[in-house]
Protein backbone atom coordinates (compact mmCIF):
# COMPACT_ATOMS: atom_id res chain seq x y z
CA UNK A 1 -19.87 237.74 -29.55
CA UNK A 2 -23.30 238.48 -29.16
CA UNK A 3 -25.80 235.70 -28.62
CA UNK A 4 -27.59 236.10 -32.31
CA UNK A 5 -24.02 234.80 -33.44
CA UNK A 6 -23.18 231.98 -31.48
CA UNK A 7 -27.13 230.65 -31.99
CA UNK A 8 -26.78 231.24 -35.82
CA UNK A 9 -23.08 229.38 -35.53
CA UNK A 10 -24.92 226.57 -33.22
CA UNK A 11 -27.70 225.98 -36.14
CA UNK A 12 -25.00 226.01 -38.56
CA UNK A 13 -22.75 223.07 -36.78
CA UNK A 14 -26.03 221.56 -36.24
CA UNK A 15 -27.14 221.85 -40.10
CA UNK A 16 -23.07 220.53 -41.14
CA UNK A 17 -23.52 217.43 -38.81
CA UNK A 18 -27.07 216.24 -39.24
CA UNK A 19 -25.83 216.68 -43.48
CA UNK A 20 -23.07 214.77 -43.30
CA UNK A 21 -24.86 211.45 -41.36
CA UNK A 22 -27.69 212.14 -43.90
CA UNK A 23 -24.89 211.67 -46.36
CA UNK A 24 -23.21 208.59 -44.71
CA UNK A 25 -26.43 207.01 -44.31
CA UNK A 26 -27.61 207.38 -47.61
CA UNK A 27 -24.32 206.06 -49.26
CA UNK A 28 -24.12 203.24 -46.43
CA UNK A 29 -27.57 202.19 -47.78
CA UNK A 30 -26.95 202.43 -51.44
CA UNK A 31 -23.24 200.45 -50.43
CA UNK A 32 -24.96 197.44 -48.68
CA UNK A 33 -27.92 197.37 -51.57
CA UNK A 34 -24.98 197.09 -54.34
CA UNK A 35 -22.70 194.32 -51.92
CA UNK A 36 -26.44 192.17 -52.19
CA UNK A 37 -26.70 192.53 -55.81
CA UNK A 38 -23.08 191.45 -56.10
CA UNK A 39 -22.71 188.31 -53.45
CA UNK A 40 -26.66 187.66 -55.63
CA UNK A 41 -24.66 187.40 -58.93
CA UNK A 42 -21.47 185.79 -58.07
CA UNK A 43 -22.19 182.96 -55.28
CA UNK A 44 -23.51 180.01 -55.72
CA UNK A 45 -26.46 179.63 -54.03
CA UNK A 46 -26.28 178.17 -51.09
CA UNK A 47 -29.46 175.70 -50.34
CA UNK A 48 -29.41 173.92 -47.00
CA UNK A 49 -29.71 169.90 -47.05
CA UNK A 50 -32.30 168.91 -45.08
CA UNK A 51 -30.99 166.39 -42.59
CA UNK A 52 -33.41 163.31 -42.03
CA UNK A 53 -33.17 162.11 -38.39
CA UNK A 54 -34.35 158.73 -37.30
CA UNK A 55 -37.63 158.46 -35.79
CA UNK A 56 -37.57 158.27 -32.21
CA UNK A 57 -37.87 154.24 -30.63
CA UNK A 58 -41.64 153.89 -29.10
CA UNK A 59 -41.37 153.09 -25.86
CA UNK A 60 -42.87 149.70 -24.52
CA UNK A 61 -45.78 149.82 -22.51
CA UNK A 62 -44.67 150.80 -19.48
CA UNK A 63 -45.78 149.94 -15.81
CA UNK A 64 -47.78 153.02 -14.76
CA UNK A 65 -47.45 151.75 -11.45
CA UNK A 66 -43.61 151.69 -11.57
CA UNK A 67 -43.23 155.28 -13.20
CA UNK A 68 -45.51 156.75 -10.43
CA UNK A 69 -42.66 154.73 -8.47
CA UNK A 70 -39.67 156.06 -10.01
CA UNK A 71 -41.07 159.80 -10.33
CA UNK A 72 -41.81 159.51 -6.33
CA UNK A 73 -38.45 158.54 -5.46
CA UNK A 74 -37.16 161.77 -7.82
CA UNK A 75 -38.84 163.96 -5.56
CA UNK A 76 -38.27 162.28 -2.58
CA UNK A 77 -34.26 162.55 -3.47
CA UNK A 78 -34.64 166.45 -4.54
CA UNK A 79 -36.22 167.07 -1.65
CA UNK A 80 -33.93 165.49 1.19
CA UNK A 81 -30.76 167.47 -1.06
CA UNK A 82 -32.51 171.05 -1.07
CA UNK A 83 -33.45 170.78 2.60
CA UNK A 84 -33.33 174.32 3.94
């Protein structure tokens, strides 16, 4: 086989394959656009409730000196555990 046949044989495979996922493409699209138009027609549509949470308690006033407290003991604890 000369080389001018297996190139023209290589374009032609080529041509056959990039057709045919042109093809399935095309029909895939046309497939999921008709599946919409039919779940659009026949289910009910579906509308989410909203859900209404309670509001969240206010805290009291709290003792800025006793946060700084609490947040200083937090580190201290982290620290002394992740000791290298």
């Amino acid at each position: 086989m000369g080389t001018s046949s297996l190139m023209s044989e290589g374009f032609t495979l080529m041509a056959a394959g990039m057709g045919f996922v042109f093809v399935f493409l095309t029909l895939l699209v046309f497939a999921t656009g008709l599946m919409s138009k039919l779940v659009n027609k026949y289910a009910p549509d579906i509308i989410p409730t909203p859900v209404i949470r309670a509001a969240a308690p206010v805290a009291q006033s709290v003792d800025q000196n006793q946060l700084t407290a609490v947040i200083a003991a937090a580190i201290h604890q982290y620290r002394a555990r992740h000791k290298k």
